[in-house]
C-alpha atoms as a PDB file:
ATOM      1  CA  UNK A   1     -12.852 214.488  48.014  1.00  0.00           C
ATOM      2  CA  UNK A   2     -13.396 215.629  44.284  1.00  0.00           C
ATOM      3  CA  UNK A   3     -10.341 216.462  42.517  1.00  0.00           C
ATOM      4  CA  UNK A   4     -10.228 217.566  38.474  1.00  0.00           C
ATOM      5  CA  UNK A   5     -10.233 215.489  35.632  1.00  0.00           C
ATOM      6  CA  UNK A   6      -8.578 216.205  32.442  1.00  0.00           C
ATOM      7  CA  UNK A   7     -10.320 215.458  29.306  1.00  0.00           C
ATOM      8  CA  UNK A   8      -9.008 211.619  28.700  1.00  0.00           C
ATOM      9  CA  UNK A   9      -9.476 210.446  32.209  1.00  0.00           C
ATOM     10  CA  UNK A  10     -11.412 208.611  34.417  1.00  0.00           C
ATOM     11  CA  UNK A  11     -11.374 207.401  38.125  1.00  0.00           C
ATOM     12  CA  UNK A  12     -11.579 202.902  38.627  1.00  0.00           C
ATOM     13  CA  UNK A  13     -11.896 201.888  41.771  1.00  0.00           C
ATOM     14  CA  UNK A  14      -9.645 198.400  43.030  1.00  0.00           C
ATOM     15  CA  UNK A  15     -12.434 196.781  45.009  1.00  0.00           C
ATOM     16  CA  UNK A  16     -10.707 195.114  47.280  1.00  0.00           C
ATOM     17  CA  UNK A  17      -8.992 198.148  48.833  1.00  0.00           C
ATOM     18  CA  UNK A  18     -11.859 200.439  48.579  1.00  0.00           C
ATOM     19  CA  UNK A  19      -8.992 202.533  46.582  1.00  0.00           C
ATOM     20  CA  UNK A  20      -9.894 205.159  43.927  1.00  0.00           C
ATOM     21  CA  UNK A  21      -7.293 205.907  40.992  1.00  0.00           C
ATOM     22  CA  UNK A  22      -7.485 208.301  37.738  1.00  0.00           C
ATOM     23  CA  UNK A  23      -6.634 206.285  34.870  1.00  0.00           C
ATOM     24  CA  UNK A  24      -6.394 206.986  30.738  1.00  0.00           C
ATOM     25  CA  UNK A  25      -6.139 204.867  28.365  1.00  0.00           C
ATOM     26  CA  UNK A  26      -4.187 207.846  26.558  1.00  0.00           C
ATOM     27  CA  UNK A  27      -1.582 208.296  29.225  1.00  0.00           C
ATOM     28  CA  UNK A  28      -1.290 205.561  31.821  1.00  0.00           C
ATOM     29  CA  UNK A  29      -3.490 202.689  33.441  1.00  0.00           C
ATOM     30  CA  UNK A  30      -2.386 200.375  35.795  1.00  0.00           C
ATOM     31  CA  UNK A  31      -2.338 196.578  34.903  1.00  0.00           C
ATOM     32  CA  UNK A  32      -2.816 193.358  36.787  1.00  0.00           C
ATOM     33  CA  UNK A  33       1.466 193.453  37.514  1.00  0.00           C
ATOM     34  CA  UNK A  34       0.495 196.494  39.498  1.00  0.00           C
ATOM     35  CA  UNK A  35      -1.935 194.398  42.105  1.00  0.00           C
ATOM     36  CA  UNK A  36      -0.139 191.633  41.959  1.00  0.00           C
ATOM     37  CA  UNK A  37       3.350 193.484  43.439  1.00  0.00           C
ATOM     38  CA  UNK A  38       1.099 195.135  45.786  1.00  0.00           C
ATOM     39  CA  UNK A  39      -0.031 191.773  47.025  1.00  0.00           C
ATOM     40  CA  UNK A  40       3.313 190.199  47.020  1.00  0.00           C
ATOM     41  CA  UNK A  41       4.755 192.999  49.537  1.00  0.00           C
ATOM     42  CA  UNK A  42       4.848 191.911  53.406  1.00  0.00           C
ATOM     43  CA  UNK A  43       5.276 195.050  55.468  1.00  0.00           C
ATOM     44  CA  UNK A  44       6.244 194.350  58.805  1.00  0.00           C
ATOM     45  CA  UNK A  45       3.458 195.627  60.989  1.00  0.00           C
ATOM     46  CA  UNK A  46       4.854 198.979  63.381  1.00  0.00           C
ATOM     47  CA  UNK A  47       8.413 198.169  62.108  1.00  0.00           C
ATOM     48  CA  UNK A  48       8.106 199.239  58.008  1.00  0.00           C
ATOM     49  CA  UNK A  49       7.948 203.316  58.921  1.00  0.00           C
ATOM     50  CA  UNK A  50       9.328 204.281  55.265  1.00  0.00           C
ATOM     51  CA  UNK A  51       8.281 202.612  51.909  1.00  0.00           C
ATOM     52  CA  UNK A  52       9.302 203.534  48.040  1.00  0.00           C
ATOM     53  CA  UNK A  53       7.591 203.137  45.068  1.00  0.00           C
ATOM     54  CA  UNK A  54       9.824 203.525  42.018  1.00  0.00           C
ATOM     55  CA  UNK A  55       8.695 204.126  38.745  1.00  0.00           C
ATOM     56  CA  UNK A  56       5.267 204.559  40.418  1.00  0.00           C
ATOM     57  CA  UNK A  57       3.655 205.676  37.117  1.00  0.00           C
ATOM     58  CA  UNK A  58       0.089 206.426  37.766  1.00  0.00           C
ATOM     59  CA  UNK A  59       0.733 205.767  41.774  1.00  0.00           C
ATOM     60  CA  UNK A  60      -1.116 202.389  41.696  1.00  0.00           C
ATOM     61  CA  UNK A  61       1.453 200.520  43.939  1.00  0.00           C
ATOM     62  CA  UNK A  62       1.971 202.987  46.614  1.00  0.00           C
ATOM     63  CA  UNK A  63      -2.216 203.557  46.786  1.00  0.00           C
ATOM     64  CA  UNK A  64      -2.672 199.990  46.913  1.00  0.00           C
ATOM     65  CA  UNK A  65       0.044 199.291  49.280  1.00  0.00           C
ATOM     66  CA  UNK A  66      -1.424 202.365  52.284  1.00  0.00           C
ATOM     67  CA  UNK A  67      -4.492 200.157  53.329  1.00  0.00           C
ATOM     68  CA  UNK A  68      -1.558 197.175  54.850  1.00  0.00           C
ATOM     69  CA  UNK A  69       0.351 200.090  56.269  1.00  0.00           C
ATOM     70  CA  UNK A  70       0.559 203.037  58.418  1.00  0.00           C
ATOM     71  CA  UNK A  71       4.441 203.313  56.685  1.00  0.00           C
ATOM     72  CA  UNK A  72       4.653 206.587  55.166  1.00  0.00           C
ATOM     73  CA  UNK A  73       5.158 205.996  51.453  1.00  0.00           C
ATOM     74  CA  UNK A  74       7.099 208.203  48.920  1.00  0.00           C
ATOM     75  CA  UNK A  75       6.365 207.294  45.165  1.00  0.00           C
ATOM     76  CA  UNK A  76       9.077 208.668  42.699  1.00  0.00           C
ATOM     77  CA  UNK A  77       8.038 209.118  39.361  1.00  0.00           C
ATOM     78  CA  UNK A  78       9.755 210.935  36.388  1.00  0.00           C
ATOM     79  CA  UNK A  79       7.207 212.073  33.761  1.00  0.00           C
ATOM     80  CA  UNK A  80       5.092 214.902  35.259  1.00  0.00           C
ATOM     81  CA  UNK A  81       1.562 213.800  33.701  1.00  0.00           C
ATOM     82  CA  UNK A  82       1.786 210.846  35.097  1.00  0.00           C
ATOM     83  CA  UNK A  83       3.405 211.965  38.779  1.00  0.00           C
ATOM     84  CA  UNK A  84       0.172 214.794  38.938  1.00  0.00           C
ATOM     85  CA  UNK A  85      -2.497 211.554  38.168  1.00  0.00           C
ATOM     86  CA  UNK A  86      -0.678 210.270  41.167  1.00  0.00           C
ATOM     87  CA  UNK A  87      -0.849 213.604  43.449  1.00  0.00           C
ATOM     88  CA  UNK A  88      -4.528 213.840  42.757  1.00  0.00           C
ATOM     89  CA  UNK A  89      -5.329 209.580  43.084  1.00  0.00           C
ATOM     90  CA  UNK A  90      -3.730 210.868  46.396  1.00  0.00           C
ATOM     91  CA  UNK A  91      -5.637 213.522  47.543  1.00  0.00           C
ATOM     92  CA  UNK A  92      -8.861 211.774  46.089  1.00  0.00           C
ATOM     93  CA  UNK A  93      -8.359 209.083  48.367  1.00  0.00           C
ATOM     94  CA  UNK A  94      -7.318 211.264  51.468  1.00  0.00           C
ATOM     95  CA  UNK A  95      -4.297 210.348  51.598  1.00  0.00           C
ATOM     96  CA  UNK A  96      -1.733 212.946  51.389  1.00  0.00           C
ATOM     97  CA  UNK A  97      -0.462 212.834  55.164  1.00  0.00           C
ATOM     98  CA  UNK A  98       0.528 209.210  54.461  1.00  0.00           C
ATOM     99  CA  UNK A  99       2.033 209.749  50.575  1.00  0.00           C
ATOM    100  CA  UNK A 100       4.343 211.889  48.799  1.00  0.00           C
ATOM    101  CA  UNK A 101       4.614 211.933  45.122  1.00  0.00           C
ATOM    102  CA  UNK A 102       8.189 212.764  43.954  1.00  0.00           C
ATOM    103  CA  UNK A 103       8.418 214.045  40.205  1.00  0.00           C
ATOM    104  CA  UNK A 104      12.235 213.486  39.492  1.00  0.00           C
ATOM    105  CA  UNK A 105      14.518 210.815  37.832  1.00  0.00           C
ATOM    106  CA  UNK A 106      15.091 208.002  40.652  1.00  0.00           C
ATOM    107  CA  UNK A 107      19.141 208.671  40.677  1.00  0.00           C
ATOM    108  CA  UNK A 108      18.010 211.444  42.673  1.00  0.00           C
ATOM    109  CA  UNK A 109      16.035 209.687  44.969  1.00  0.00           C
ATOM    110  CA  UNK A 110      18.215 210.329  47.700  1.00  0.00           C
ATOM    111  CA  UNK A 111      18.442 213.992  47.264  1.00  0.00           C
ATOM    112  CA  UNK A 112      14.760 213.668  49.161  1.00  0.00           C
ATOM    113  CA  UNK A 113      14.898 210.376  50.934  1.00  0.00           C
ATOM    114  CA  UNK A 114      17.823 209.944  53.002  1.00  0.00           C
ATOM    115  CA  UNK A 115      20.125 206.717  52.232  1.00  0.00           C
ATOM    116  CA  UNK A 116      19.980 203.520  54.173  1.00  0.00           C
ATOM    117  CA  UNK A 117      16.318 205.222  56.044  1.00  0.00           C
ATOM    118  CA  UNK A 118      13.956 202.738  53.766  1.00  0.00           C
ATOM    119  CA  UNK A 119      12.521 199.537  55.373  1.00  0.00           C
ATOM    120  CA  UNK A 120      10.713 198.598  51.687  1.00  0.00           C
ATOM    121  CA  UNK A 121      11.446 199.462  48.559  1.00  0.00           C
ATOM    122  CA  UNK A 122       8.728 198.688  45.636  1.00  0.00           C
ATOM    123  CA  UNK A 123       9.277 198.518  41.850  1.00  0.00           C
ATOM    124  CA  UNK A 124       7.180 197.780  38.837  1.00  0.00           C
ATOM    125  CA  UNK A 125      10.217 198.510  36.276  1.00  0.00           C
ATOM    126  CA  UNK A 126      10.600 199.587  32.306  1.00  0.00           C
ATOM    127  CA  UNK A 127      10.421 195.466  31.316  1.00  0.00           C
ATOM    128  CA  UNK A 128      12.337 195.439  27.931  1.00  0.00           C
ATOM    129  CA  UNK A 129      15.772 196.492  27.119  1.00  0.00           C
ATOM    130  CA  UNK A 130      15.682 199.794  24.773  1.00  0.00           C
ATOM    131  CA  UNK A 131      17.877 198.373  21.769  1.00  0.00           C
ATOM    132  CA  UNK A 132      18.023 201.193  18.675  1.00  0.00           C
ATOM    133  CA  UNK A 133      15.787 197.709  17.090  1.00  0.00           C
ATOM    134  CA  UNK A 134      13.310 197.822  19.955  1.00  0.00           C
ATOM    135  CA  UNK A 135       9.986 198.327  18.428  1.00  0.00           C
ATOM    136  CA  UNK A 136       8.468 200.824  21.102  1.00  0.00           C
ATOM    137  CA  UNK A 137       4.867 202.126  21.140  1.00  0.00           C
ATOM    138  CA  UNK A 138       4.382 205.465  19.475  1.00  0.00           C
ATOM    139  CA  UNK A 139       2.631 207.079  22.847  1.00  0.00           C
ATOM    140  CA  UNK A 140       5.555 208.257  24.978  1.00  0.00           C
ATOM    141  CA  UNK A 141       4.036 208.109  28.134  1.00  0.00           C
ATOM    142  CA  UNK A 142       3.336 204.403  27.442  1.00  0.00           C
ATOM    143  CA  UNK A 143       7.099 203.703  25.882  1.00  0.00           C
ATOM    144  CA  UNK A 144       8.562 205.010  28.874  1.00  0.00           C
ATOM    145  CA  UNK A 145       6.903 203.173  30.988  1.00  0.00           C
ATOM    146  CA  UNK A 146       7.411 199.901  29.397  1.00  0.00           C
ATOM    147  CA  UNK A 147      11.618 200.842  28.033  1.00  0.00           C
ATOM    148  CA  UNK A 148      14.203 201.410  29.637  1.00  0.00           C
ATOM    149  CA  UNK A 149      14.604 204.575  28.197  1.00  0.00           C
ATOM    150  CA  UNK A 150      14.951 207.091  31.129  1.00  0.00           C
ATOM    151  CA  UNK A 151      16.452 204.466  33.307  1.00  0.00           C
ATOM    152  CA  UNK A 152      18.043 200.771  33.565  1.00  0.00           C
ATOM    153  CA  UNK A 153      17.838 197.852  35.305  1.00  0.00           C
ATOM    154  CA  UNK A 154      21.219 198.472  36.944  1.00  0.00           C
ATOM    155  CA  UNK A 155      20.052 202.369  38.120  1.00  0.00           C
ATOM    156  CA  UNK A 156      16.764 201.013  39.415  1.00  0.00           C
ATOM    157  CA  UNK A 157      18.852 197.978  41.672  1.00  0.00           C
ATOM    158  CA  UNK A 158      21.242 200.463  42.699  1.00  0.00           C
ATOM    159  CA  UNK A 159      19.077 203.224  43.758  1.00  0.00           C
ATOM    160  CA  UNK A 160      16.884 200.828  46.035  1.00  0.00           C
ATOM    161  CA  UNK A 161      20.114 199.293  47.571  1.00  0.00           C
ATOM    162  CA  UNK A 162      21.254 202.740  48.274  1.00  0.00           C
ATOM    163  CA  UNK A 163      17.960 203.576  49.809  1.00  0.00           C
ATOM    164  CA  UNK A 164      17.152 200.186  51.808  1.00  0.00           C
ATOM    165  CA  UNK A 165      19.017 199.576  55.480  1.00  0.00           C
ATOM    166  CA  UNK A 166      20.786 196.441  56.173  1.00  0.00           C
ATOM    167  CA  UNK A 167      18.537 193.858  55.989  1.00  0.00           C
ATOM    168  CA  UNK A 168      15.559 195.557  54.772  1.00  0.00           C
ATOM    169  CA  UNK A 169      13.697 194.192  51.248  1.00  0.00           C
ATOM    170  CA  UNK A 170      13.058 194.810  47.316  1.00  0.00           C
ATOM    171  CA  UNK A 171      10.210 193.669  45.849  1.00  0.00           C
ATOM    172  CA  UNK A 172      10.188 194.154  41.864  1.00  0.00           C
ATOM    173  CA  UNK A 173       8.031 192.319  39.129  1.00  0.00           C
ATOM    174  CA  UNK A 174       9.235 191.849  36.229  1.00  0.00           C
ATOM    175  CA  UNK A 175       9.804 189.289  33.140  1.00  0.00           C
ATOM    176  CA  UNK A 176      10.943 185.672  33.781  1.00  0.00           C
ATOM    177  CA  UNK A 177      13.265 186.256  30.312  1.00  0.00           C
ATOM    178  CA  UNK A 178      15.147 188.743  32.185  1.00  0.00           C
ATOM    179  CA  UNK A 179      15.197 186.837  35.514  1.00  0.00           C
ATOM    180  CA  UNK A 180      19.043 186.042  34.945  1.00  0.00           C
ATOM    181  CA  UNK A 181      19.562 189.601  34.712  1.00  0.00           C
ATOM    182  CA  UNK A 182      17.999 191.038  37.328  1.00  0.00           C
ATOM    183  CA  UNK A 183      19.679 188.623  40.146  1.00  0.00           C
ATOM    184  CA  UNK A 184      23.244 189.255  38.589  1.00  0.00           C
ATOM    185  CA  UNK A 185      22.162 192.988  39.384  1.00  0.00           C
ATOM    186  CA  UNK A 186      20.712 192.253  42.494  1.00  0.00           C
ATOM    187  CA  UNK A 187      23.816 190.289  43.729  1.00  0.00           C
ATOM    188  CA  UNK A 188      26.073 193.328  42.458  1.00  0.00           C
ATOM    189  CA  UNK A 189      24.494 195.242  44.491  1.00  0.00           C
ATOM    190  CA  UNK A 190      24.161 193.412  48.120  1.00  0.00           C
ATOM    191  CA  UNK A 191      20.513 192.420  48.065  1.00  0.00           C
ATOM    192  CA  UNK A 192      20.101 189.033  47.991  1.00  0.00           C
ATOM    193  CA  UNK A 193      16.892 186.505  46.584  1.00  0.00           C
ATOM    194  CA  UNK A 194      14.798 185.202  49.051  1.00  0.00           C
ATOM    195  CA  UNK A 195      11.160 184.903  47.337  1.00  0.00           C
ATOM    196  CA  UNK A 196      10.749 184.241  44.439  1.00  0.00           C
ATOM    197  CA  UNK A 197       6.969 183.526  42.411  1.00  0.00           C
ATOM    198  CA  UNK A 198       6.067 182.910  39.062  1.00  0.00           C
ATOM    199  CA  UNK A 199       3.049 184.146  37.301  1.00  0.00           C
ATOM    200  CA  UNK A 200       1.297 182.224  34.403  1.00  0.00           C
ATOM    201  CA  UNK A 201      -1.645 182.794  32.081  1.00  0.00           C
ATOM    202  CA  UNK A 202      -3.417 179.708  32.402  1.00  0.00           C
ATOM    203  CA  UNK A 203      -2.231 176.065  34.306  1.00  0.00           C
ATOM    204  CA  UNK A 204       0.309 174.275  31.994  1.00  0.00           C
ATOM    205  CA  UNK A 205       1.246 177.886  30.271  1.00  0.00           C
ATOM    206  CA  UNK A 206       4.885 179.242  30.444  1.00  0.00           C
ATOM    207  CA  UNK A 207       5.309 182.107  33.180  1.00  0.00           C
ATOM    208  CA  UNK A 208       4.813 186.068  31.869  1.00  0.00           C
ATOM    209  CA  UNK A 209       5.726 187.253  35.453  1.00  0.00           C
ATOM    210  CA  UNK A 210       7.948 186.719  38.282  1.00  0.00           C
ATOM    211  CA  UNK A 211       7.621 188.585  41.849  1.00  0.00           C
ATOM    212  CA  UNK A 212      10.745 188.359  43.166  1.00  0.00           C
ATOM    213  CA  UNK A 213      11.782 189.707  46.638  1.00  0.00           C
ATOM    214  CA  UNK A 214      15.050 190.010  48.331  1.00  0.00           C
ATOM    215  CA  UNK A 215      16.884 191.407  51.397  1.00  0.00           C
ATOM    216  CA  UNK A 216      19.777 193.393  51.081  1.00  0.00           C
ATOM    217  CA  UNK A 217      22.692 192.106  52.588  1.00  0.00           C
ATOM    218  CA  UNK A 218      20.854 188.928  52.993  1.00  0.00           C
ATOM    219  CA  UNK A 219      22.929 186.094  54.014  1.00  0.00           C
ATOM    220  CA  UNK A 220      23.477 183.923  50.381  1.00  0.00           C
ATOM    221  CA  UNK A 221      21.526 181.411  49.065  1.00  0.00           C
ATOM    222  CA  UNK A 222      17.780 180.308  51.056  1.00  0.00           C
ATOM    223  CA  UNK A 223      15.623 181.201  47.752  1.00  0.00           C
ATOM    224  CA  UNK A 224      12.215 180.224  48.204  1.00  0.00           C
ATOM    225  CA  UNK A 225      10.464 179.545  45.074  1.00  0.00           C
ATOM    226  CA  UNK A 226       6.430 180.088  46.329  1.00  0.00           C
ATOM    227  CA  UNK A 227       3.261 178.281  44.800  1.00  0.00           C
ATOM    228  CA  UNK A 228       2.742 179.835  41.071  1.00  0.00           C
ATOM    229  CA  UNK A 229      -0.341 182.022  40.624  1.00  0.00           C
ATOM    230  CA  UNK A 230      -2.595 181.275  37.787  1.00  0.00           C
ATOM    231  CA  UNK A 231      -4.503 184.439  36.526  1.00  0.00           C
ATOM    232  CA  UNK A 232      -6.933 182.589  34.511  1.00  0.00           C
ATOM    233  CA  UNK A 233      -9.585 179.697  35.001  1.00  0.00           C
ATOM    234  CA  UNK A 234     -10.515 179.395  31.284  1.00  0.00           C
ATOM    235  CA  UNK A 235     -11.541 182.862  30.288  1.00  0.00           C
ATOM    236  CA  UNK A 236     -12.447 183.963  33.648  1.00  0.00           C
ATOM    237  CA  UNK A 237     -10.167 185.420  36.617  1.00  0.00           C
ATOM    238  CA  UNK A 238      -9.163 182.609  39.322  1.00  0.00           C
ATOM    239  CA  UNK A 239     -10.942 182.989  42.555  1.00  0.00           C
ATOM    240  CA  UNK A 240      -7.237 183.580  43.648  1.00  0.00           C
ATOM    241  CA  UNK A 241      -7.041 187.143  41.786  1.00  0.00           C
ATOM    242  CA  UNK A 242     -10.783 187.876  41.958  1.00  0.00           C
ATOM    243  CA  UNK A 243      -9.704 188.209  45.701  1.00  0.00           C
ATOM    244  CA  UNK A 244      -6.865 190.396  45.179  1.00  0.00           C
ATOM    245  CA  UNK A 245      -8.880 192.475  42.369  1.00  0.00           C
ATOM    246  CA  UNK A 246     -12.443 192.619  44.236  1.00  0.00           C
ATOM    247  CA  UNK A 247     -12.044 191.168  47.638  1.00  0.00           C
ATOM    248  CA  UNK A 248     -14.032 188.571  46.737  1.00  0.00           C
ATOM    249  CA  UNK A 249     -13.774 184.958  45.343  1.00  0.00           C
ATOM    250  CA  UNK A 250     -16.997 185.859  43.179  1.00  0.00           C
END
């Protein structure tokens, strides 16, 4: 299906999924934290029927979450540019009768999802804390997306938990500096850590990511720390995320 293109974008194609996504380098591209939460999530075959994708920016998540599941997925996204790239990665990839794109701050998510209905909820969050020191990129689109400006950690925990049924599952990636934070919000809010894996540069470097998934009201304690992944063999991609990024170890 063709769909228009505004003046800054383009369409990449994840390989591995055979999905198609518009992209600028002025507005919004997805990043390697994108594939790598997509990866992480374990829908449970028939049983996931309902999945979120907060803060689904450019839709990358949701689209590359549709070829594991026949789940309907709702994205919720609050700056309109970037929620229309999403409607149109959509309908470029035929998939509108499986996704939704919502355009709205997530504290409303559940004035269009219904509460405890979700079986997943997905979340590639704002990473760093928006002090009145924080040194923030001068493109909005990319500010918001990386601050927590529009929303919080807290907001983002508490919507999913509000969303999720009993023992359904979060699955967020985010920054190992702010790992402390995010299970003290996690605990506040009756989901509990069960999975947790650390991504790092290169073997022997410090972490940059951590996929972390949990259940909500998940009985305490059980965390699994998982095998790291290593995004780099010297200057090239593993085989381990060449598989993830081109369904291929080549």
């Amino acid at each position: 299906m063709q769909v228009k293109l505004h003046g800054d974008e383009r369409i990449d194609q994840l390989y591995s999924k055979g999905i198609q996504i518009i992209q600028s380098k002025e507005v919004f591209s997805f990043s390697l934290d994108a594939v790598l939460l997509a990866d992480f999530v374990h829908p449970a075959g028939r049983k996931t029927k309902q999945i979120v994708d907060m803060c689904a920016g450019n839709g990358a998540v949701g689209l590359f979450l549709s070829e594991k599941t026949a789940a309907h997925i709702t994205m919720i996204e609050i700056q309109s540019r970037l929620a229309d790239m999403a409607r149109r990665s959509i309908e470029l990839n035929d998939l509108s009768s499986q996704i939704k794109v919502i355009n709205d701050d997530l504290k409303n998510t559940d004035q269009y999802v219904k509460k405890d209905s979700v079986d997943i909820v997905a979340c590639n969050p704002p990473y760093f804390v928006n002090y009145q020191t924080s040194e923030k990129n001068p493109n909005k689109y990319l500010a918001i997306a990386r601050h927590e400006i529009t929303t919080n950690l807290n907001e983002i925990v508490d919507s999913a938990a509000g969303l999720l049924k009993m023992n359904a599952k979060l699955y967020m990636v985010y920054r190992p500096d702010r790992l402390t934070d995010l299970f003290v919000a996690l605990r506040s809010h009756r989901l509990e850590p069960k999975r947790i894996k650390f991504v790092r540069p290169r073997l022997g470097e410090n972490a940059n990511m951590v996929l972390v998934e949990a259940i909500k009201d998940g009985k305490p304690n059980g965390l699994k720390a998982e095998r790291d992944i290593i995004t780099y063999d010297g200057d090239d991609y593993t085989d381990e995320v060449k598989k993830m990024l081109y369904g291929t170890d080549r």
